[in-house]
Protein backbone atom coordinates (compact mmCIF):
# COMPACT_ATOMS: atom_id res chain seq x y z
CA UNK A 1 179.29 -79.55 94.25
CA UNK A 2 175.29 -78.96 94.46
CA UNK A 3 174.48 -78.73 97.76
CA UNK A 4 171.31 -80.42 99.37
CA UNK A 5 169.64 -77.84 101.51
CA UNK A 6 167.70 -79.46 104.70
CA UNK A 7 167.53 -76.46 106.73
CA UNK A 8 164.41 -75.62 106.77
CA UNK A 9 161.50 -74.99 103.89
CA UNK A 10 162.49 -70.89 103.99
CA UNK A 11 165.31 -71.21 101.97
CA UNK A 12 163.05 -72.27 98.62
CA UNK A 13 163.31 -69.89 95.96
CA UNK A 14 160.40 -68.48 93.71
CA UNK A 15 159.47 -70.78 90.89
CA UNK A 16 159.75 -69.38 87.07
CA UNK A 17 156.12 -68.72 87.15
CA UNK A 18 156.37 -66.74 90.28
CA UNK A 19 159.39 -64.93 88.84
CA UNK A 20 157.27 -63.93 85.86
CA UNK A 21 154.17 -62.46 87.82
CA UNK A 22 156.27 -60.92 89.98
CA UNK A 23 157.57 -58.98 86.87
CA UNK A 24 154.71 -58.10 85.49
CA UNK A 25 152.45 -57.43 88.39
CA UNK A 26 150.06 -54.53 88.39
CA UNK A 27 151.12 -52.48 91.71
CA UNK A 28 150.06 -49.18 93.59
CA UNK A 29 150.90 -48.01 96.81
CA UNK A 30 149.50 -50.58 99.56
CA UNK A 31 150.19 -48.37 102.57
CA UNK A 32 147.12 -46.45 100.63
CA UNK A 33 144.91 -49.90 100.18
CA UNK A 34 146.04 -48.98 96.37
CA UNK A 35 148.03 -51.72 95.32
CA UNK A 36 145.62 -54.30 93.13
CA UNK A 37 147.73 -57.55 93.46
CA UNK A 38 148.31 -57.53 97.20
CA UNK A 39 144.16 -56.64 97.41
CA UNK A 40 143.57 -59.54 95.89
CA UNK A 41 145.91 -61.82 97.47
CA UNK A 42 144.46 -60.57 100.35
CA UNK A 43 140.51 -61.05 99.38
CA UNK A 44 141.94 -64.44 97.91
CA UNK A 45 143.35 -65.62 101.32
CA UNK A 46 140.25 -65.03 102.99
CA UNK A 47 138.12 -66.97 100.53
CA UNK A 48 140.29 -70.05 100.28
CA UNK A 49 140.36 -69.57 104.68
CA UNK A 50 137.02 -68.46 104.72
CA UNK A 51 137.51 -65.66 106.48
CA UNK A 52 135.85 -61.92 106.41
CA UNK A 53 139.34 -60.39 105.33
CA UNK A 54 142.76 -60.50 105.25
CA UNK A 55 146.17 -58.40 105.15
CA UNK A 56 149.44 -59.23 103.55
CA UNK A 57 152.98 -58.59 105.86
CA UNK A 58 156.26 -59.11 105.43
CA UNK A 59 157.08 -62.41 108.05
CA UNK A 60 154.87 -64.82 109.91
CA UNK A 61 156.62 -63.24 113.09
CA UNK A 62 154.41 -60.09 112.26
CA UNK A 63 151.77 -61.65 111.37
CA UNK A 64 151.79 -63.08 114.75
CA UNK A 65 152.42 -60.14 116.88
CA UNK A 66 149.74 -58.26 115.14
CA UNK A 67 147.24 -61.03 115.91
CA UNK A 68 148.23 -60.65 119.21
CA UNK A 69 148.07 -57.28 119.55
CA UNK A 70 144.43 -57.07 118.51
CA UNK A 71 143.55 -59.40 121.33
CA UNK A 72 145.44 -58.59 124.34
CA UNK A 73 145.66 -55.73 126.87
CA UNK A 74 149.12 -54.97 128.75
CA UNK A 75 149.30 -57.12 131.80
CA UNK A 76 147.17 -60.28 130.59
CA UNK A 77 148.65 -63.88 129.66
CA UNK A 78 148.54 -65.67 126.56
CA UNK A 79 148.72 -68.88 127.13
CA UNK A 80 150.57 -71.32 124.70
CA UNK A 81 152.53 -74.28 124.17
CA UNK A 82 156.32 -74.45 125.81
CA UNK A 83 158.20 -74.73 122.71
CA UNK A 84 155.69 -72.34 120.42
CA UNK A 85 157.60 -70.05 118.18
CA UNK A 86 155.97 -67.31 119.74
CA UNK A 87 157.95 -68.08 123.07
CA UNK A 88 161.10 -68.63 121.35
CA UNK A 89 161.50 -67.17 118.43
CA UNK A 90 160.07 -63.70 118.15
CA UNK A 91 162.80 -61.49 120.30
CA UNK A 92 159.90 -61.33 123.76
CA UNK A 93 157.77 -59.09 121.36
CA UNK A 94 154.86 -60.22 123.25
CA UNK A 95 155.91 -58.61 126.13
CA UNK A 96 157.90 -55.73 124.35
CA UNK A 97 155.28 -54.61 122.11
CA UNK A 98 151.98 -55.86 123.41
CA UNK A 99 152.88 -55.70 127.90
CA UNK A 100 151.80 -59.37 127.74
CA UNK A 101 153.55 -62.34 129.45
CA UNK A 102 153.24 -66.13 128.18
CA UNK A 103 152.04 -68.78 129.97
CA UNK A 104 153.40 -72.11 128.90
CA UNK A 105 151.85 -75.38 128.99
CA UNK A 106 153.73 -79.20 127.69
CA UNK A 107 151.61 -80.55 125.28
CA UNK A 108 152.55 -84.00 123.91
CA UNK A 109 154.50 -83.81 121.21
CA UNK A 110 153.85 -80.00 120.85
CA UNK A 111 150.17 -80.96 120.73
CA UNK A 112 147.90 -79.00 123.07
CA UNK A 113 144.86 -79.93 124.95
CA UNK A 114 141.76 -78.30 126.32
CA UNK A 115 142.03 -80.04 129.24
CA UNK A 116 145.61 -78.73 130.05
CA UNK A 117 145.09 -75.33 128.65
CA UNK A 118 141.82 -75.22 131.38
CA UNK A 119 144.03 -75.94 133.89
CA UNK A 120 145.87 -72.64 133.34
CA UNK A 121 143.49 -70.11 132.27
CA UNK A 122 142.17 -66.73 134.73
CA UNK A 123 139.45 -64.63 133.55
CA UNK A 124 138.22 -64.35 136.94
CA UNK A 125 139.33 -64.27 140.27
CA UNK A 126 142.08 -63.01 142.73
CA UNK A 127 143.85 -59.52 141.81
CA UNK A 128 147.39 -61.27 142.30
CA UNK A 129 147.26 -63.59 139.38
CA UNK A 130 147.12 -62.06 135.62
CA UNK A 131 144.07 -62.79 133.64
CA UNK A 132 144.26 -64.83 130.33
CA UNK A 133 143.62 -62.99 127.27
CA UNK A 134 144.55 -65.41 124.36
CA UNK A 135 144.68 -68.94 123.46
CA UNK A 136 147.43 -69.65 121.22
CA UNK A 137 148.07 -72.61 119.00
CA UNK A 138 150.32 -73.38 116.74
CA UNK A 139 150.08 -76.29 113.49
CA UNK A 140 151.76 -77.71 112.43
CA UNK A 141 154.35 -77.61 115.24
CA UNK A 142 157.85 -76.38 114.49
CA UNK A 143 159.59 -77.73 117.11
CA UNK A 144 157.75 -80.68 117.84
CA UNK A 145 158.93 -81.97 114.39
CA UNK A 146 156.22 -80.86 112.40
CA UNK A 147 153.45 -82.29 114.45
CA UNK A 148 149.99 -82.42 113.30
CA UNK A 149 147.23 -81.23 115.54
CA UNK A 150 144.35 -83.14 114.96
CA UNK A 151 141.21 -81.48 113.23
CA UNK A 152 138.94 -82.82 116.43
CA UNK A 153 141.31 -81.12 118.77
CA UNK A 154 141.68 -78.08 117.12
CA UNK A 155 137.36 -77.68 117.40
CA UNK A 156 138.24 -78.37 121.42
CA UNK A 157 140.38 -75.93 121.77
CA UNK A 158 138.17 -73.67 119.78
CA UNK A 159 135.15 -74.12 121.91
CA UNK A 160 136.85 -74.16 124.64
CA UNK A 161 138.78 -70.55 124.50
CA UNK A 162 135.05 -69.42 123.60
CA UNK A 163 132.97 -71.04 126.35
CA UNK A 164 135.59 -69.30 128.69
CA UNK A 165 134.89 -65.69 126.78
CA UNK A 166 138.74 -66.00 124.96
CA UNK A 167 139.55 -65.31 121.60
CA UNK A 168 142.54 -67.85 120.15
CA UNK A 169 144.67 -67.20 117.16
CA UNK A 170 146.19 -69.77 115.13
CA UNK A 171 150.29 -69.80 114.21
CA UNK A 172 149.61 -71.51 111.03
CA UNK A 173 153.20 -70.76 109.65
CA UNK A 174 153.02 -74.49 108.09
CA UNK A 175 148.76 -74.56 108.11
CA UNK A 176 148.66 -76.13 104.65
CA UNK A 177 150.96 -78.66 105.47
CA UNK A 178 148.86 -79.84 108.25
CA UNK A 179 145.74 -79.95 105.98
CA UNK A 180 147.76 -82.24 103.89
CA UNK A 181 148.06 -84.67 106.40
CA UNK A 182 145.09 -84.38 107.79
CA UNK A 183 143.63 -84.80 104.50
CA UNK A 184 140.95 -81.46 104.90
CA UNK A 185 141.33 -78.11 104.13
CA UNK A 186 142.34 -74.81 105.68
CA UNK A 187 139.26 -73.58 105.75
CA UNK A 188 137.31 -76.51 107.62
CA UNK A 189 140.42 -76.74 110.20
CA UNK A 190 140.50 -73.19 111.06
CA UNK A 191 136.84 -72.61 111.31
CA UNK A 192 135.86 -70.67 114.30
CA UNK A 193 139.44 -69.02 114.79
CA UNK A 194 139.58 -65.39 116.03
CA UNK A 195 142.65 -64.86 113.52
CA UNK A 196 144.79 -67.12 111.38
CA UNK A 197 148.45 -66.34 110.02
CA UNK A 198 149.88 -68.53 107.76
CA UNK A 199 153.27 -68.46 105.93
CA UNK A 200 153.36 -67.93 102.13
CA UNK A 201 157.27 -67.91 102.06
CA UNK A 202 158.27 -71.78 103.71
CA UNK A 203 156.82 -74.75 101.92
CA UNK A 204 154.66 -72.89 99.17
CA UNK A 205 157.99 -71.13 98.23
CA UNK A 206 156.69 -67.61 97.80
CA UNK A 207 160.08 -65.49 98.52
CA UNK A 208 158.38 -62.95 101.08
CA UNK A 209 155.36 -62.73 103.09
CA UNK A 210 152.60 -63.80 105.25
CA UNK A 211 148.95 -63.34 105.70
CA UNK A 212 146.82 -62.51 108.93
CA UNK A 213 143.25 -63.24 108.27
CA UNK A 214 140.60 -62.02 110.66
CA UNK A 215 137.49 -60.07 110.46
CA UNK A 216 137.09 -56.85 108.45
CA UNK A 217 136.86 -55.03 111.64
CA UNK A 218 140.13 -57.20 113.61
CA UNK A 219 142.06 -56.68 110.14
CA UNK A 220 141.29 -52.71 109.83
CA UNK A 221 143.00 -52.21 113.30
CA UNK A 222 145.60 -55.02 112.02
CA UNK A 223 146.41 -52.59 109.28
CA UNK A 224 146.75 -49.71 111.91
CA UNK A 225 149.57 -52.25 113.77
CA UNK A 226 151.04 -52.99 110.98
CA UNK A 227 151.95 -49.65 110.18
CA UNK A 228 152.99 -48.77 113.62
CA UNK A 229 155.52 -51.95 113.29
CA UNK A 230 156.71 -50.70 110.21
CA UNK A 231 155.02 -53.17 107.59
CA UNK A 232 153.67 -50.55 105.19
CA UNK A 233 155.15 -51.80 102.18
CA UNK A 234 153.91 -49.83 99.36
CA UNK A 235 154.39 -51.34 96.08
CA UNK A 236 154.06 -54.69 97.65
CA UNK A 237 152.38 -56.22 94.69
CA UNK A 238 155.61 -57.46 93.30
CA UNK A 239 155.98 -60.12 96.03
CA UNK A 240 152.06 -60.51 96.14
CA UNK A 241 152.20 -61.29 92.67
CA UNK A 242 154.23 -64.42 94.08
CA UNK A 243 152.11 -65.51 97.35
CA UNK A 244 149.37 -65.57 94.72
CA UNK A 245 150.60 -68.63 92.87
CA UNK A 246 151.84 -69.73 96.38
CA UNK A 247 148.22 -70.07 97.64
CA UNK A 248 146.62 -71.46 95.00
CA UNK A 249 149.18 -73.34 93.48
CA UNK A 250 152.22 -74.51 95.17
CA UNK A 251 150.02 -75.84 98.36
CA UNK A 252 148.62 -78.42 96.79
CA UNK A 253 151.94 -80.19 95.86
CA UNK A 254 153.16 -80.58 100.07
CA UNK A 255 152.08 -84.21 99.74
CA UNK A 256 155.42 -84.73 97.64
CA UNK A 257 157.51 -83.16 100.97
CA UNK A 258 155.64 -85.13 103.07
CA UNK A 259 156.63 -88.28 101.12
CA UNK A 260 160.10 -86.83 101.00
CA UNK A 261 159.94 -86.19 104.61
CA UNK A 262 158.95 -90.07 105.14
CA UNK A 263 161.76 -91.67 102.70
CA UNK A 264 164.16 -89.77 104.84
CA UNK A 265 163.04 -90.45 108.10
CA UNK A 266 163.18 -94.37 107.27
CA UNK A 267 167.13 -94.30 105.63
CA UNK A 268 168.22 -92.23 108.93
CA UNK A 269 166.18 -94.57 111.10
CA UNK A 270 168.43 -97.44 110.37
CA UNK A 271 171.95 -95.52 111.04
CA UNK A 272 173.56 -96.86 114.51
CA UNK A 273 173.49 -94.51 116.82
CA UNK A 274 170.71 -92.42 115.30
CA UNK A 275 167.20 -91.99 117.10
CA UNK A 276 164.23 -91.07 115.90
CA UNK A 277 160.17 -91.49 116.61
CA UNK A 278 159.18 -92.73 113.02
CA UNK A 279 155.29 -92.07 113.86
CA UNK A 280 156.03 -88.81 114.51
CA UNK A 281 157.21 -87.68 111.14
CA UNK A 282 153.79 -86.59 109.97
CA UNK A 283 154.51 -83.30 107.50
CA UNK A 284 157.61 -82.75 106.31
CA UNK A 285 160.22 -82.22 108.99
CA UNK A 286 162.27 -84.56 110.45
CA UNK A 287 163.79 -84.78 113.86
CA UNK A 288 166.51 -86.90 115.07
CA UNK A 289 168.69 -87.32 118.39
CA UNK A 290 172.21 -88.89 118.12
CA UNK A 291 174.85 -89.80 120.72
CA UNK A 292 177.57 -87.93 119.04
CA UNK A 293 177.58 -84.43 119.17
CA UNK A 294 175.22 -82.68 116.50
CA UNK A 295 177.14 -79.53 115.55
CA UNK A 296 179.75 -81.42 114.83
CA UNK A 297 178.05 -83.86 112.94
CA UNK A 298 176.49 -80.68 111.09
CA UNK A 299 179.81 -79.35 110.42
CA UNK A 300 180.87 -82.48 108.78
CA UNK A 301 177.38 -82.64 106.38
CA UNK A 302 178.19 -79.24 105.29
CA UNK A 303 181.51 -80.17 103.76
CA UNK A 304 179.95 -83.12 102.13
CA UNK A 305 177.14 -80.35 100.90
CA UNK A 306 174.35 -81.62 103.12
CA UNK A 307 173.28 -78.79 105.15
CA UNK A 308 170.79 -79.32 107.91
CA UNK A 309 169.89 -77.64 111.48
CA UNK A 310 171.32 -78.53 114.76
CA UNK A 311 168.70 -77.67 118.05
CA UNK A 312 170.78 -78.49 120.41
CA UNK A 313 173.42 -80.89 121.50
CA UNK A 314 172.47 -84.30 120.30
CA UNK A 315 169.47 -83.17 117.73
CA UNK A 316 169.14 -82.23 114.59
CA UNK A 317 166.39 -81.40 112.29
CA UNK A 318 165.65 -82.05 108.07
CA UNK A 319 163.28 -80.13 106.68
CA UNK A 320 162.16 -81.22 103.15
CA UNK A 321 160.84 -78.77 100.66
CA UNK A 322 160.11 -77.92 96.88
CA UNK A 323 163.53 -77.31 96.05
CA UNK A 324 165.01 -81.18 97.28
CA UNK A 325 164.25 -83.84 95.83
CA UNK A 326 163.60 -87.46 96.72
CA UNK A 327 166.91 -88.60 94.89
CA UNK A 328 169.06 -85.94 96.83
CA UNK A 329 167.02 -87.08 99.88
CA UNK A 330 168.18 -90.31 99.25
CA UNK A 331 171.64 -89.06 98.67
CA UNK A 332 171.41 -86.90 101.89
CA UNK A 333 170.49 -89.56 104.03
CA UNK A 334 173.52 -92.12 102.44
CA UNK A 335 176.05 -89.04 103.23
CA UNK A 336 174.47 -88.74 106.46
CA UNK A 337 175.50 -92.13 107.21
CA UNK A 338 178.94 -92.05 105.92
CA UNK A 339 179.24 -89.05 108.13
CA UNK A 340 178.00 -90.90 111.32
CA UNK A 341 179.99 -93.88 110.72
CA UNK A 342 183.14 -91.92 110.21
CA UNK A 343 182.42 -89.90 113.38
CA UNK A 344 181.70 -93.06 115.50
CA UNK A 345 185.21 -94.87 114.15
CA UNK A 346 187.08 -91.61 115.99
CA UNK A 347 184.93 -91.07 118.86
């Protein structure tokens, strides 16, 4: 039985083209700045981001830390959305590596606003209150079902972090996908950002890696961090070989996920007892709430060899990718169906 994998766009696997670079790439030690194919991944990311330099690591979660890192001072805030995957799903290395605590603000539907993140932020003031250090943002938005921060609220936030004196770094894990739907670019949606990481192992199916971009003084001390956290990775080029044709290549096909995302979000729409905010399905994850219980329902999916994500109780989330197609989204979302039917019959 083929199974239909929903779980999330980090389970694609190379293509045969990335397979082939990767076995012929040119590689030297990286730790030594030596390795030619992760260089130029690197000087590649920063040209298609427009950015003075970047550096290669092994996860997004890195990535991440190390942006924050080069920001922060023990004891300051960074302040961030409430479900960000830098709250909850980096193992507290903001305050285990870099002394920092998170501030948390609700944005609608994962989206924040200058306005809310003002309302927050301390650079000045009394001694009992920590001082802000970082604006963090995050787009697309994991856990707000792929949500899509808009290009005119992503300058707000900008300015705003800078009028105030902050730096802000960008969680682009899924960046590409939101210049897809936004219909831009990464380069004219980051402008202005302190530091970028984005993901070359989810949607643009690269096997490993991520890329913090910055500028060629942030990334030099990034480099530093890196090593301290372990991310020297010498002959790296073999998986850089891979994040090449990632970048230039496999981003510009996210528009068929998207579509994917869309076809599936419509079949599950019309199941009894299944939820969803259509509007809100703007990328290519898809987020549902039931009234039955959704690890069960999960459990049932997997033995018809659907496999998707339960968050919690009554949600679950589909994540379309490279390596699904529409037909077995329309075949996941007809099993899905059965599966809710049969469940509702013996509830």
């Amino acid at each position: 039985m083929a199974v239909i994998d929903l779980r999330s766009d980090t389970v694609t696997k190379p293509t045969p083209e990335m397979r082939a670079a990767m076995a012929a790439a040119e590689v030297g030690d990286d730790v030594y700045s030596e390795d030619p194919t992760v260089n130029r991944l690197e000087q590649r990311a920063a040209e298609v981001f427009g950015k003075e330099a970047g550096l290669f690591v092994p996860t997004g979660s890195m990535g991440n830390q190390i942006g924050l890192r080069l920001h922060t001072q023990p004891g300051t805030e960074v302040v961030c959305e409430e479900r960000a995957h830098v709250l909850n799903w980096e193992m507290g290395m903001a305050a285990m590596f870099s002394g920092c605590q998170l501030r948390t603000v609700r944005g609608e539907r994962g989206i924040l606003r200058w306005n809310d993140v003002a309302s927050v932020v301390s650079t000045d003031g009394p001694y009992y209150k920590a001082q802000t250090g970082l604006i963090w943002v995050e787009n697309t938005h994991n856990m707000a079902g792929g949500a899509v921060t808009p290009l005119e609220v992503m300058r707000e936030l900008r300015d705003g972090a800078h009028d105030r004196g902050l730096p802000i770094h960008l969680d682009g894990a899924r960046v590409f996908n939101a210049a897809t739907a936004l219909k831009t670019d990464v380069k004219t949606l980051t402008a202005g950002y302190d530091t970028v990481n984005f993901c070359l192992s989810k949607g643009l199916c690269a096997p490993v890696g991520s890329v913090l971009l910055s500028s060629a003084v942030n990334i030099e001390k990034a480099r530093r961090i890196r090593k301290a956290l372990g991310g020297g990775m010498r002959q790296a080029g073999v998986l850089a070989a891979a994040g090449l044709i990632a970048l230039d290549t496999m981003s510009k096909r996210l528009h068929e996920d998207h579509a994917n995302a869309a076809l599936l979000a419509d079949a599950l729409s019309q199941i009894e007892g299944v939820t969803l905010r259509r509007d809100d399905v703007e990328t290519n994850i898809v987020i549902i709430h039931t009234v039955l219980s959704a690890p069960a329902l999960i459990a049932a999916l997997k033995e018809e060899g659907v496999l998707a994500s339960a968050l919690n109780d009554s949600t679950i989330r589909f994540v379309t990718h490279h390596d699904v197609s529409r037909s077995a989204c329309e075949q996941a979302a007809k099993i899905f169906a059965d599966v809710v039917a049969r469940a509702t019959r013996t509830a």
